[in-house]
PDB file of N, CA and C in Angstrom:
ATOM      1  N   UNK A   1      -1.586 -12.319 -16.661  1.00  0.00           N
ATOM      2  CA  UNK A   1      -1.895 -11.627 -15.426  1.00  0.00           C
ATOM      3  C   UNK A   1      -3.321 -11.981 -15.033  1.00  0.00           C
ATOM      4  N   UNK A   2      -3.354 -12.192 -13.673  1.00  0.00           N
ATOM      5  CA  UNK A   2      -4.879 -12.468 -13.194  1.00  0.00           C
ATOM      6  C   UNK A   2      -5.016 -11.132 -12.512  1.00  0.00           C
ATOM      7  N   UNK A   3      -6.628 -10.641 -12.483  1.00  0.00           N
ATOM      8  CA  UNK A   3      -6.811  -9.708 -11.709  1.00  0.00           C
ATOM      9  C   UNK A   3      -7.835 -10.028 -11.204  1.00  0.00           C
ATOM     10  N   UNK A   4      -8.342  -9.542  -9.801  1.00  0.00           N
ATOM     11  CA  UNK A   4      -9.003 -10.291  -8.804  1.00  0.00           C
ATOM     12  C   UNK A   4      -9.956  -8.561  -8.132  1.00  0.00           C
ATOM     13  N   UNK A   5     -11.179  -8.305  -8.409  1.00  0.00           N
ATOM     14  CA  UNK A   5     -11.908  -7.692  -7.812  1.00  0.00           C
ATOM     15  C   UNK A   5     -13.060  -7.965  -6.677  1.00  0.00           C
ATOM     16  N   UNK A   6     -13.067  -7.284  -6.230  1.00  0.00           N
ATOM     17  CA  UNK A   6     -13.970  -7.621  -4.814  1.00  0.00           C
ATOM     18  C   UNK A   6     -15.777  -7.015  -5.937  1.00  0.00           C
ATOM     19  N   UNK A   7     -16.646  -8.157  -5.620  1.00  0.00           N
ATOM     20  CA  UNK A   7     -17.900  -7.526  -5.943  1.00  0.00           C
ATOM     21  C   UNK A   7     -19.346  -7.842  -4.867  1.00  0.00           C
ATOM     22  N   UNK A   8     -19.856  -7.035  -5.227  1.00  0.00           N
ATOM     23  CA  UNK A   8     -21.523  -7.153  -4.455  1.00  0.00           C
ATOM     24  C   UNK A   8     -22.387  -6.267  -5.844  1.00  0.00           C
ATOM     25  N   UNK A   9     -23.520  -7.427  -5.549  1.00  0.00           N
ATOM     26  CA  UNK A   9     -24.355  -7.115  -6.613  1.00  0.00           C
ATOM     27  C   UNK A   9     -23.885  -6.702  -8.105  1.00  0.00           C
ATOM     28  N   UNK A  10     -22.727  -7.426  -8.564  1.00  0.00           N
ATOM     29  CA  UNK A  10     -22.525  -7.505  -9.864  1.00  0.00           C
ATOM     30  C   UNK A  10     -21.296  -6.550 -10.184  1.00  0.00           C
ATOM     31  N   UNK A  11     -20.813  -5.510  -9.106  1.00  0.00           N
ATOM     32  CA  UNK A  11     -20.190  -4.442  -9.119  1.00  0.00           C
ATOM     33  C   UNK A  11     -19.408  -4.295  -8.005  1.00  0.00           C
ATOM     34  N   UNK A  12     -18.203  -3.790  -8.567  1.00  0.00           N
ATOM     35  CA  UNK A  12     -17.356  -3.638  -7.314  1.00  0.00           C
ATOM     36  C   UNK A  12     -17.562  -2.744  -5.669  1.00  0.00           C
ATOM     37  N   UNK A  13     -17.314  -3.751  -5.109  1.00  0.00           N
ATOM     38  CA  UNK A  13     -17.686  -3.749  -3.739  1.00  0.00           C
ATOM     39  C   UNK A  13     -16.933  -2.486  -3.273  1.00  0.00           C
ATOM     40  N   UNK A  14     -17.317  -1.411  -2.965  1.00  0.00           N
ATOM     41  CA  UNK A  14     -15.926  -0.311  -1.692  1.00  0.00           C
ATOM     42  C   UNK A  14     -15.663  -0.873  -1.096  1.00  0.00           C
ATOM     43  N   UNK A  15     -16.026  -1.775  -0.147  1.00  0.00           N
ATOM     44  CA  UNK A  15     -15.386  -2.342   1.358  1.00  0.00           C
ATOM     45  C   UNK A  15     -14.798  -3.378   0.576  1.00  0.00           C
ATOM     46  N   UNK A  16     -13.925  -3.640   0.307  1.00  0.00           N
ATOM     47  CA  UNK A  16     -12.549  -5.056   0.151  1.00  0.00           C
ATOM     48  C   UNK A  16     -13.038  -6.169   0.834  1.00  0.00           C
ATOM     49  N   UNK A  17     -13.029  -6.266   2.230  1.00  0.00           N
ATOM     50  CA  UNK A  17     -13.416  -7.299   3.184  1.00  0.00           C
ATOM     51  C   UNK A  17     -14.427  -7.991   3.134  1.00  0.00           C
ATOM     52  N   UNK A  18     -15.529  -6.930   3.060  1.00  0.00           N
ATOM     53  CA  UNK A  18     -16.685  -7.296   2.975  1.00  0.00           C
ATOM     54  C   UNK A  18     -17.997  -7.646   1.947  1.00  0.00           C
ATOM     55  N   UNK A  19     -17.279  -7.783   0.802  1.00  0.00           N
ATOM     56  CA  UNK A  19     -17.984  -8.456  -0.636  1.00  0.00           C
ATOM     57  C   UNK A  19     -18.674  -9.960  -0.463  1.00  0.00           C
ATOM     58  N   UNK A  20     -19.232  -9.794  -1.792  1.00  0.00           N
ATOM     59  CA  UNK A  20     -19.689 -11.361  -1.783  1.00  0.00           C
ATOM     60  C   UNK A  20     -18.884 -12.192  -2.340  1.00  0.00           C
ATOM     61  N   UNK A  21     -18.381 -11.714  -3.408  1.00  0.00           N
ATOM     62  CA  UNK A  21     -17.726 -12.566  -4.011  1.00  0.00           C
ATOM     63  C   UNK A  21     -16.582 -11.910  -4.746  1.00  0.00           C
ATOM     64  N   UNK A  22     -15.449 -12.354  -5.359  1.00  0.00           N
ATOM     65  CA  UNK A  22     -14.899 -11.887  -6.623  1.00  0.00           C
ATOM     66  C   UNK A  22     -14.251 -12.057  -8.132  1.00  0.00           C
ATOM     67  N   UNK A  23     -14.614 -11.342  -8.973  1.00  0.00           N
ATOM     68  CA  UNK A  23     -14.378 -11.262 -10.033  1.00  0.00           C
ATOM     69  C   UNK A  23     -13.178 -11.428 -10.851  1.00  0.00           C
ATOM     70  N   UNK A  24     -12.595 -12.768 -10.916  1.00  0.00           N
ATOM     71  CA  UNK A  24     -11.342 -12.830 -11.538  1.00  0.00           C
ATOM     72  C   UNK A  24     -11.105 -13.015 -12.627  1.00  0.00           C
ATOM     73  N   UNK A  25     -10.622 -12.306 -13.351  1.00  0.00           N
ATOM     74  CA  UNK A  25     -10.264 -11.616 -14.657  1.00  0.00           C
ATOM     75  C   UNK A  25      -8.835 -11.987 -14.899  1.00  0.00           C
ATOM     76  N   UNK A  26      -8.364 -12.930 -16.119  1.00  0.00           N
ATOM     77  CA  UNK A  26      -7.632 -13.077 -16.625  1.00  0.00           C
ATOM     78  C   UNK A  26      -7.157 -12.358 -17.947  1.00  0.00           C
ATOM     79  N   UNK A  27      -5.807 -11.258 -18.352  1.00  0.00           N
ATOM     80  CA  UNK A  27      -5.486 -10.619 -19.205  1.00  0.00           C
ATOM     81  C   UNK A  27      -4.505 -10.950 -19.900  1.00  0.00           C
ATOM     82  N   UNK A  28      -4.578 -10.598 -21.161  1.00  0.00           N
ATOM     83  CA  UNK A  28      -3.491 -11.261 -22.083  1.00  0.00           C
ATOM     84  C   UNK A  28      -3.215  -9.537 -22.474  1.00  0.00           C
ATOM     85  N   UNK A  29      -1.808  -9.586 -21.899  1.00  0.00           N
ATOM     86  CA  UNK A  29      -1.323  -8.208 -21.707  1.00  0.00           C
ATOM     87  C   UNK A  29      -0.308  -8.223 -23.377  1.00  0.00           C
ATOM     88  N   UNK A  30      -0.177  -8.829 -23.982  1.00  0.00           N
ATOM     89  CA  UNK A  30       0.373  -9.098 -25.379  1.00  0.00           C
ATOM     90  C   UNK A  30      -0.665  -8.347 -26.392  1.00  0.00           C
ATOM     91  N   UNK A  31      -2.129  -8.609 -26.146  1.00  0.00           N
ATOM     92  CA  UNK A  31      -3.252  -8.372 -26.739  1.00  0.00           C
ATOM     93  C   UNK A  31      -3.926  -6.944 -26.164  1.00  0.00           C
ATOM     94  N   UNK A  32      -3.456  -6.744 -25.259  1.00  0.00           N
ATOM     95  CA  UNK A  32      -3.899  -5.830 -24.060  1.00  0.00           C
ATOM     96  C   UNK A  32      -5.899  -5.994 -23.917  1.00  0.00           C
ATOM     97  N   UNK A  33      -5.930  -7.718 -23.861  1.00  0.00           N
ATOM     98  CA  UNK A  33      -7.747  -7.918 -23.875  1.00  0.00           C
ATOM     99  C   UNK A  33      -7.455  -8.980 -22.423  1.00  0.00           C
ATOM    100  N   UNK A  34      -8.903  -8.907 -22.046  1.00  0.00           N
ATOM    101  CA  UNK A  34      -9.577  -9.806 -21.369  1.00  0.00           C
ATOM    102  C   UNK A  34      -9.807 -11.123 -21.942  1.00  0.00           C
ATOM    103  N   UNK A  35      -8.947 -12.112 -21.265  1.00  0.00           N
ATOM    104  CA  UNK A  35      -9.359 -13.519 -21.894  1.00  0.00           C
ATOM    105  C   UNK A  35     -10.399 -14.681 -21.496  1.00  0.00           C
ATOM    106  N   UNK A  36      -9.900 -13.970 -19.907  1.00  0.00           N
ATOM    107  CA  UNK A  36     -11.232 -15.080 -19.263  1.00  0.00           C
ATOM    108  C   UNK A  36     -11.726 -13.929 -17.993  1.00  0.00           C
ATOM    109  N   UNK A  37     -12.847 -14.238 -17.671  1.00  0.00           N
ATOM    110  CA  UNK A  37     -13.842 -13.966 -16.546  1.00  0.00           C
ATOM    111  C   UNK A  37     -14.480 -14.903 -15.725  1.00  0.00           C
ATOM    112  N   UNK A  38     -14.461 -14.918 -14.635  1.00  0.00           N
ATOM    113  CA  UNK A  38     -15.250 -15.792 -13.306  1.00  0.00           C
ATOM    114  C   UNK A  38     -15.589 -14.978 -12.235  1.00  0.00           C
ATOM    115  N   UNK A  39     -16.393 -15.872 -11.549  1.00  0.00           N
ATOM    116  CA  UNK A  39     -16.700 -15.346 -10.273  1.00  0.00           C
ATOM    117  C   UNK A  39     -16.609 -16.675  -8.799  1.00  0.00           C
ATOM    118  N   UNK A  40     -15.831 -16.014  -7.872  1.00  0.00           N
ATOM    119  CA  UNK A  40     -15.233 -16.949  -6.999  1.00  0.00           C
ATOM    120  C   UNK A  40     -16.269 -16.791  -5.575  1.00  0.00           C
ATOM    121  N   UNK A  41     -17.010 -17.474  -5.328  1.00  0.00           N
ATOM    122  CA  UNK A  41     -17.725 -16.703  -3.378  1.00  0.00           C
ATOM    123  C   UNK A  41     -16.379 -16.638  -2.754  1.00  0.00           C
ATOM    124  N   UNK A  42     -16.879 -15.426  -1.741  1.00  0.00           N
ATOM    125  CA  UNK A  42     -15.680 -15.056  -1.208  1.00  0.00           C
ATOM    126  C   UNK A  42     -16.156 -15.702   0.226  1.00  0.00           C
ATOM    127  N   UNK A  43     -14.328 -16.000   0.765  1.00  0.00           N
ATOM    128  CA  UNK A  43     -14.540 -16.795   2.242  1.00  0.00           C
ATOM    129  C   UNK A  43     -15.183 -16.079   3.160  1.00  0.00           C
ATOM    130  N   UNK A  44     -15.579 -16.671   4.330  1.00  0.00           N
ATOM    131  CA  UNK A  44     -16.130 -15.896   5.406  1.00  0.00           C
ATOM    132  C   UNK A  44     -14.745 -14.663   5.930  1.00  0.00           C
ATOM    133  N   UNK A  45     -15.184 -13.584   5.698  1.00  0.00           N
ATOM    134  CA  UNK A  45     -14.462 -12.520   6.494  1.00  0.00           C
ATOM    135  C   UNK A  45     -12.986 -12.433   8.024  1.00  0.00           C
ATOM    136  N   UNK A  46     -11.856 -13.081   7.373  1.00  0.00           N
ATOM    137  CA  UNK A  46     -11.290 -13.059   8.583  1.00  0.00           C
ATOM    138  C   UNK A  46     -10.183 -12.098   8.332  1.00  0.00           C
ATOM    139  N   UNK A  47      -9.561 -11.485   9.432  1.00  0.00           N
ATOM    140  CA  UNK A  47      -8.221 -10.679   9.124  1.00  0.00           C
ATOM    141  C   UNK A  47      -7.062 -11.393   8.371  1.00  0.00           C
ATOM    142  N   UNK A  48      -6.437 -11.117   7.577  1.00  0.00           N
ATOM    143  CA  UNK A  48      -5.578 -11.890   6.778  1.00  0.00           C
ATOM    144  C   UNK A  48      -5.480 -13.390   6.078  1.00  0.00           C
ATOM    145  N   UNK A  49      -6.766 -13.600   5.775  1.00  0.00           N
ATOM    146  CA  UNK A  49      -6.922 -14.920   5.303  1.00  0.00           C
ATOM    147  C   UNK A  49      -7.118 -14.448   3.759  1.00  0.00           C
ATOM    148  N   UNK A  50      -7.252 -13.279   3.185  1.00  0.00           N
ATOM    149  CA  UNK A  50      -7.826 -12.948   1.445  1.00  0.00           C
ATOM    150  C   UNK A  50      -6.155 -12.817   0.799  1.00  0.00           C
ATOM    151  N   UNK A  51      -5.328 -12.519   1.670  1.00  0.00           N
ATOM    152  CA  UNK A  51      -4.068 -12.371  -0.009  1.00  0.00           C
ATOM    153  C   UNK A  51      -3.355 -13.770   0.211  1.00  0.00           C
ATOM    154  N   UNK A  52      -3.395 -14.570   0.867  1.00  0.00           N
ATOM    155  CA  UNK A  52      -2.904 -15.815   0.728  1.00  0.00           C
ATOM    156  C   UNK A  52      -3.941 -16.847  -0.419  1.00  0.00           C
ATOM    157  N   UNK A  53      -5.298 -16.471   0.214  1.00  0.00           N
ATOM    158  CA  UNK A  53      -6.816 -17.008  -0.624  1.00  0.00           C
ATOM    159  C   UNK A  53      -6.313 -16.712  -1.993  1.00  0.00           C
ATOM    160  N   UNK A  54      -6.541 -15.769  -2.276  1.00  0.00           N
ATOM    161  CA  UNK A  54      -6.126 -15.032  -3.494  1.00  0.00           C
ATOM    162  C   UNK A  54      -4.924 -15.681  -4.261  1.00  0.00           C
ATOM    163  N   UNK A  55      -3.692 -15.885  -3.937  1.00  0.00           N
ATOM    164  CA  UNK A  55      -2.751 -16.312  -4.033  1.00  0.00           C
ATOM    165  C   UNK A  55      -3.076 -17.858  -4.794  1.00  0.00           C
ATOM    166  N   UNK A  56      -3.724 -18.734  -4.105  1.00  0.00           N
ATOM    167  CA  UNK A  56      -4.041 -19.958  -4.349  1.00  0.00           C
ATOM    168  C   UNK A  56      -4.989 -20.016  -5.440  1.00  0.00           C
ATOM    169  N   UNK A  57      -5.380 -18.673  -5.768  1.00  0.00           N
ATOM    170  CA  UNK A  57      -6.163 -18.495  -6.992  1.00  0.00           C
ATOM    171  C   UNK A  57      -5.591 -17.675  -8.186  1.00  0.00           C
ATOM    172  N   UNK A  58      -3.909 -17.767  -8.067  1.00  0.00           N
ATOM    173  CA  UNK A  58      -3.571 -17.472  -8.635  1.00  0.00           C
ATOM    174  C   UNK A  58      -3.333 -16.030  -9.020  1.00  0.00           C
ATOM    175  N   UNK A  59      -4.161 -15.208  -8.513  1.00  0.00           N
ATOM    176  CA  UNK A  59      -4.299 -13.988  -8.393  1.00  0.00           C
ATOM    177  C   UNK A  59      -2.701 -12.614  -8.395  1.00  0.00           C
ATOM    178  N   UNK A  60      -2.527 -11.635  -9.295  1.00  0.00           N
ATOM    179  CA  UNK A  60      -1.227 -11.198  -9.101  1.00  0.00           C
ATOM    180  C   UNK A  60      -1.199  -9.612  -9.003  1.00  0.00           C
ATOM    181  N   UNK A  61      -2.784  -9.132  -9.174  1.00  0.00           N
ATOM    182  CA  UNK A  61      -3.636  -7.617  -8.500  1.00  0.00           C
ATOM    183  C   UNK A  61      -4.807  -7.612  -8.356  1.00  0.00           C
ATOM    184  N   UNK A  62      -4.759  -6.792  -7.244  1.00  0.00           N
ATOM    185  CA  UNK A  62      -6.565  -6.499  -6.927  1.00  0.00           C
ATOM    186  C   UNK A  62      -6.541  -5.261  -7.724  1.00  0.00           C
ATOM    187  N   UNK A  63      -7.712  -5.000  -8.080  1.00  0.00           N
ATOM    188  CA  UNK A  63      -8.327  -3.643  -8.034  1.00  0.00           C
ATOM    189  C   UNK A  63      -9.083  -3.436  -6.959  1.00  0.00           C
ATOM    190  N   UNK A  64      -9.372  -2.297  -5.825  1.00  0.00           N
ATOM    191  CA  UNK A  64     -10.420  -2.195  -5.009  1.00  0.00           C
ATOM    192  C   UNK A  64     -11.134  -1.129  -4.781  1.00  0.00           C
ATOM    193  N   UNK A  65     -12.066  -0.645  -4.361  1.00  0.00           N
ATOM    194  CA  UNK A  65     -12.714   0.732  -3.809  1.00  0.00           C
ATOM    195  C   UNK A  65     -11.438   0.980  -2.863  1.00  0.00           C
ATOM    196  N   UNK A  66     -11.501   0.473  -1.947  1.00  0.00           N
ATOM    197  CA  UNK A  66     -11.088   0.591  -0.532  1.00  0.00           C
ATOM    198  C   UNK A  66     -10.256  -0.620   0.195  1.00  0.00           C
ATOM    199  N   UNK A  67      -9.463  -0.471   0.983  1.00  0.00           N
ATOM    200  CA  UNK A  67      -8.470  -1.340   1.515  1.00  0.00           C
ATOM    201  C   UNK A  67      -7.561  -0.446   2.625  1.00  0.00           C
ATOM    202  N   UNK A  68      -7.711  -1.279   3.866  1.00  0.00           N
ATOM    203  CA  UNK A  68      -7.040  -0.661   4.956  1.00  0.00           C
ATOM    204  C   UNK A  68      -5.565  -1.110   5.093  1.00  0.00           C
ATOM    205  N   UNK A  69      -4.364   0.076   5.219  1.00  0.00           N
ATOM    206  CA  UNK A  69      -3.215  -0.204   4.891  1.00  0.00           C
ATOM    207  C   UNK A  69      -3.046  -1.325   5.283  1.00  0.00           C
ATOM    208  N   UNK A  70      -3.063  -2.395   6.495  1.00  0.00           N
ATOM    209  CA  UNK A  70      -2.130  -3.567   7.026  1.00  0.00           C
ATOM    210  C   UNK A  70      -2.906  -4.489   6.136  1.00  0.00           C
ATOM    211  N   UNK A  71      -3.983  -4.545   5.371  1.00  0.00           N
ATOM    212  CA  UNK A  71      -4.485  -5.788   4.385  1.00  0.00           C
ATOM    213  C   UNK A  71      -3.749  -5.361   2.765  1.00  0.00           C
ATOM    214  N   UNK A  72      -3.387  -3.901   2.367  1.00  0.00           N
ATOM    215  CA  UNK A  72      -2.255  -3.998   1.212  1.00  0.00           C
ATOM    216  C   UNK A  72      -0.735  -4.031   1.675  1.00  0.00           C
ATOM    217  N   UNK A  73      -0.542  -4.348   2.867  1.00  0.00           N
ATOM    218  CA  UNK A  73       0.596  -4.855   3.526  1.00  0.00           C
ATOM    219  C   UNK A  73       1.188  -6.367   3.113  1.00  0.00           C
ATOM    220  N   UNK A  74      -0.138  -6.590   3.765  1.00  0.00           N
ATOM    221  CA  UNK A  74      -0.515  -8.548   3.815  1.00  0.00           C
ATOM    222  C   UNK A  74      -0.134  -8.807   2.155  1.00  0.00           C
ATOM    223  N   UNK A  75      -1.052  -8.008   1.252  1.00  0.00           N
ATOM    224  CA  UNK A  75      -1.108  -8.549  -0.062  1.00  0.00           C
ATOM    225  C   UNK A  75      -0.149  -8.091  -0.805  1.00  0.00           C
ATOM    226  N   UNK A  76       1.021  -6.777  -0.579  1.00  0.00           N
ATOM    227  CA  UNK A  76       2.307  -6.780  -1.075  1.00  0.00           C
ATOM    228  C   UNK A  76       3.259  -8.025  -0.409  1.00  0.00           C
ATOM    229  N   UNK A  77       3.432  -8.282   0.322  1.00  0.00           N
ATOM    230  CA  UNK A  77       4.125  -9.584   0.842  1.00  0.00           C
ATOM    231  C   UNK A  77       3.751 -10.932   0.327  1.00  0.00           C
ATOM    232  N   UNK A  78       2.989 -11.118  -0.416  1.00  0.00           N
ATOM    233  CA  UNK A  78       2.222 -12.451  -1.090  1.00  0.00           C
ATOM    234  C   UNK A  78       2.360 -11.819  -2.407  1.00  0.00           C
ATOM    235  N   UNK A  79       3.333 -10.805  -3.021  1.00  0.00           N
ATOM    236  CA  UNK A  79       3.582 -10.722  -4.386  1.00  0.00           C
ATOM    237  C   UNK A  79       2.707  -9.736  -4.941  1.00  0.00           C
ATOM    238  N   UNK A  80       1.408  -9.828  -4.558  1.00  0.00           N
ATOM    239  CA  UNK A  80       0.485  -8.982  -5.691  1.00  0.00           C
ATOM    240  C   UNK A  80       0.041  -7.879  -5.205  1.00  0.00           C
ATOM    241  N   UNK A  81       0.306  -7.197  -6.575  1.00  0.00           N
ATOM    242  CA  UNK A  81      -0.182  -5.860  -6.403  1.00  0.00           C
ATOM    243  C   UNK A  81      -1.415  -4.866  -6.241  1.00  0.00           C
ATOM    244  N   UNK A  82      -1.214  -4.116  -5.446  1.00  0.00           N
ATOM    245  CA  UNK A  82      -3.201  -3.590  -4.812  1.00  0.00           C
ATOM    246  C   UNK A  82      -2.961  -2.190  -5.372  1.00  0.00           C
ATOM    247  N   UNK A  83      -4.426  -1.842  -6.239  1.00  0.00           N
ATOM    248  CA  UNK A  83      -4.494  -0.537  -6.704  1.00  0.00           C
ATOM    249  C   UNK A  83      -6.181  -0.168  -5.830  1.00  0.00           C
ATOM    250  N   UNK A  84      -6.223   0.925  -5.145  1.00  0.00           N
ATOM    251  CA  UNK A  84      -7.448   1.300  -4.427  1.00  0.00           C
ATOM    252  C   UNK A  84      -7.952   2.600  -4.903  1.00  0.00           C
ATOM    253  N   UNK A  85      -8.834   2.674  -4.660  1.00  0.00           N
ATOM    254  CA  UNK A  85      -9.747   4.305  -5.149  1.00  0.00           C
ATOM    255  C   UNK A  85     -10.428   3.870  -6.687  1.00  0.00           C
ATOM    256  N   UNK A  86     -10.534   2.741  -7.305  1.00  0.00           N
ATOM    257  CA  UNK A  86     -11.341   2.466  -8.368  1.00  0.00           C
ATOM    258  C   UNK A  86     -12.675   2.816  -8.007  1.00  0.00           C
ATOM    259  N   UNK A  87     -13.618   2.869  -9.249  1.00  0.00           N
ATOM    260  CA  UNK A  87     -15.340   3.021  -9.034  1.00  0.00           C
ATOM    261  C   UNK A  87     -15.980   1.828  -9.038  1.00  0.00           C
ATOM    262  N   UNK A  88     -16.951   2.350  -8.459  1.00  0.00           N
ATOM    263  CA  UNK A  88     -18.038   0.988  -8.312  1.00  0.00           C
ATOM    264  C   UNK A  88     -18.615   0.905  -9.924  1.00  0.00           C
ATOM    265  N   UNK A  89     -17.856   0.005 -10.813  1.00  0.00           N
ATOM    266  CA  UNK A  89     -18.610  -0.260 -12.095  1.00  0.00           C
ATOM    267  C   UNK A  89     -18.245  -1.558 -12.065  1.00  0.00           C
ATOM    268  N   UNK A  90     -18.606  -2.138 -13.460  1.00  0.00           N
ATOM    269  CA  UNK A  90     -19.029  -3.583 -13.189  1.00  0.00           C
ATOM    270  C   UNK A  90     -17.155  -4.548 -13.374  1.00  0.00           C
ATOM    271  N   UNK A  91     -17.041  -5.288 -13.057  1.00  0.00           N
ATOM    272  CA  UNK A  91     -15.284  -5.566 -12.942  1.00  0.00           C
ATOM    273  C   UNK A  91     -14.927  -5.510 -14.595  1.00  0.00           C
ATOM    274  N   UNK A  92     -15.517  -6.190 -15.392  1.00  0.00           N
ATOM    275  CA  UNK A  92     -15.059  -6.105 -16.756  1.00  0.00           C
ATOM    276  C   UNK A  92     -14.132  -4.751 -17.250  1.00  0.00           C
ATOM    277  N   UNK A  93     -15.228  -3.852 -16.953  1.00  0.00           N
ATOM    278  CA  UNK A  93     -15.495  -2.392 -17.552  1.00  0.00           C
ATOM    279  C   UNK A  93     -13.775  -1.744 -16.623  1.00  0.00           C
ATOM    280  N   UNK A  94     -13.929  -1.921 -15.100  1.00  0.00           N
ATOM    281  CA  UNK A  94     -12.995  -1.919 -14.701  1.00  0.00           C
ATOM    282  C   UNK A  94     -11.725  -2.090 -15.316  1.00  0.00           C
ATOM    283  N   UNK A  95     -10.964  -3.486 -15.382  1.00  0.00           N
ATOM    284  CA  UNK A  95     -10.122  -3.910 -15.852  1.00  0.00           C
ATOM    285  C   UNK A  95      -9.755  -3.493 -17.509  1.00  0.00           C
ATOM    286  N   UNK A  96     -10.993  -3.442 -18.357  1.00  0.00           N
ATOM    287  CA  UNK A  96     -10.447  -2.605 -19.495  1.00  0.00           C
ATOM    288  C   UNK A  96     -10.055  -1.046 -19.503  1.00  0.00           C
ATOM    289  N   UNK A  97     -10.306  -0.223 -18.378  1.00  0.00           N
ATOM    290  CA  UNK A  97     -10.180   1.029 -18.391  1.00  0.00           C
ATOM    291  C   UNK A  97      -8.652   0.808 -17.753  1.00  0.00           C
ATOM    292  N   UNK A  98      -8.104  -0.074 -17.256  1.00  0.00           N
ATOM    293  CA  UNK A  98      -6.724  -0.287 -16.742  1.00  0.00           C
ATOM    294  C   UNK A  98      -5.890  -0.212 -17.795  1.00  0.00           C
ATOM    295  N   UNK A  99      -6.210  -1.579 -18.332  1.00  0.00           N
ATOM    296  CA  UNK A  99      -5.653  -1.831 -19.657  1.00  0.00           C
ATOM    297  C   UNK A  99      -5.539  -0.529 -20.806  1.00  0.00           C
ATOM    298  N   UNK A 100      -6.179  -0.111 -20.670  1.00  0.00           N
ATOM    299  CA  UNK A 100      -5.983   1.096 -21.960  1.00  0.00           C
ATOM    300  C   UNK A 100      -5.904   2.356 -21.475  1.00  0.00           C
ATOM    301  N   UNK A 101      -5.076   2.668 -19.885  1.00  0.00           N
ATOM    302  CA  UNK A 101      -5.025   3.391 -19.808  1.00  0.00           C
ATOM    303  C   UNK A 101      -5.623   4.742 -19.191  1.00  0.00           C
ATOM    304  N   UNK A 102      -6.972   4.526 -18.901  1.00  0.00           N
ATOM    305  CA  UNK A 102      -8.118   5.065 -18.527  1.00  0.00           C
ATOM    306  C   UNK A 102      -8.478   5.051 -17.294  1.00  0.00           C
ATOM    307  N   UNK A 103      -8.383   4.073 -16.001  1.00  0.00           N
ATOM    308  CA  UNK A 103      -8.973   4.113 -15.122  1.00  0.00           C
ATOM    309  C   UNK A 103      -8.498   5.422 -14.203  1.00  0.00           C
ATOM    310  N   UNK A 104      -9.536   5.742 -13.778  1.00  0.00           N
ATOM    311  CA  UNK A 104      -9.340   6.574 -12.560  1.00  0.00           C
ATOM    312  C   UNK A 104      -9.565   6.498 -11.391  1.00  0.00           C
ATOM    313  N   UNK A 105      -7.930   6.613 -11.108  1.00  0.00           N
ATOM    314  CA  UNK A 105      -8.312   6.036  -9.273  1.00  0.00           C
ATOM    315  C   UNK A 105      -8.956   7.220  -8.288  1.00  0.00           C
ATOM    316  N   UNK A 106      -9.494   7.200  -7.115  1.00  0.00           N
ATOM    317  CA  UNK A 106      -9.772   8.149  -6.641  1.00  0.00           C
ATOM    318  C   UNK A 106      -9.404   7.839  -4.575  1.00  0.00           C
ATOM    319  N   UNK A 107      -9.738   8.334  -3.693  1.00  0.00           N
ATOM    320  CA  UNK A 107      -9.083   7.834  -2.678  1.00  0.00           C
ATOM    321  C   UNK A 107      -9.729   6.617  -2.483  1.00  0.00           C
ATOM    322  N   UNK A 108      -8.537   6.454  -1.704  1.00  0.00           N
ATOM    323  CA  UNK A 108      -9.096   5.243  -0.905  1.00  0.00           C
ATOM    324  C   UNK A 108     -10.197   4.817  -0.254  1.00  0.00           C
ATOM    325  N   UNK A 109     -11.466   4.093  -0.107  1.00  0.00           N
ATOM    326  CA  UNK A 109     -12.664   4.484   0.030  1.00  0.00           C
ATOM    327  C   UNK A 109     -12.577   3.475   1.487  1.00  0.00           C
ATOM    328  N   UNK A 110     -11.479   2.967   2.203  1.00  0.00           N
ATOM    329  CA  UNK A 110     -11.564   2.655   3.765  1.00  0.00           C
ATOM    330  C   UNK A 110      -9.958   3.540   4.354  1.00  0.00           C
ATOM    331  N   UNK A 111     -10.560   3.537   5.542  1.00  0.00           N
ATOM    332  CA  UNK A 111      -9.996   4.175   6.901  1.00  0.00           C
ATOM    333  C   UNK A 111      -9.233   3.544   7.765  1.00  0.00           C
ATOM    334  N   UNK A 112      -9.330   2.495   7.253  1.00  0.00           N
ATOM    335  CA  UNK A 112      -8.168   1.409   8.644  1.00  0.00           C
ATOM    336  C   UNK A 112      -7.527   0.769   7.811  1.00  0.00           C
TER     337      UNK A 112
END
């Protein structure tokens, strides 16, 4: 499984759209660990250009702060799955609190 977070300044971004870059995290769900970590710049900002992007990166969930329904629309139709209301901590820390069970989602932190 790849997982794909939106970040700014080292930590997950609330706004989805509007990050710098993101954090893709590869899991070996057999092991329930983190196998690999990167960081991708993210494209210039357009409406529906990130779950196809994503896609080509292999990508098969986001984690996000925030995400406006018609962009987890876009990215259920391209296969992968969007979980929103995560905290702004650093993506690692993220993705292991998934894995074991722990994360806590909270709302959705966008409006459109």
């Amino acid at each position: 499984m790849r997982i794909a977070i939106p970040v700014a300044n080292g930590r997950l971004c609330a706004h989805f759209g509007h990050c710098e870059s993101f954090a893709i995290i590869d899991v070996d769900m057999e092991n329930n660990s983190l196998s690999s970590d990167s960081t991708v710049e993210a494209p210039p900002h357009q409406p529906g250009l990130l779950p196809p992007w994503l896609v080509q990166h292999g990508v098969t969930m986001v984690i996000a702060g925030g995400m406006g329904f018609r962009a987890q629309q876009l990215f259920t139709a391209q296969g992968i799955k969007v979980l929103v209301g995560a905290p702004t901590d650093v993506p690692a820390a993220i993705v292991q609190a998934w894995l074991d069970g722990r994360l806590q989602l909270g709302d959705n932190l966008c409006d459109h």
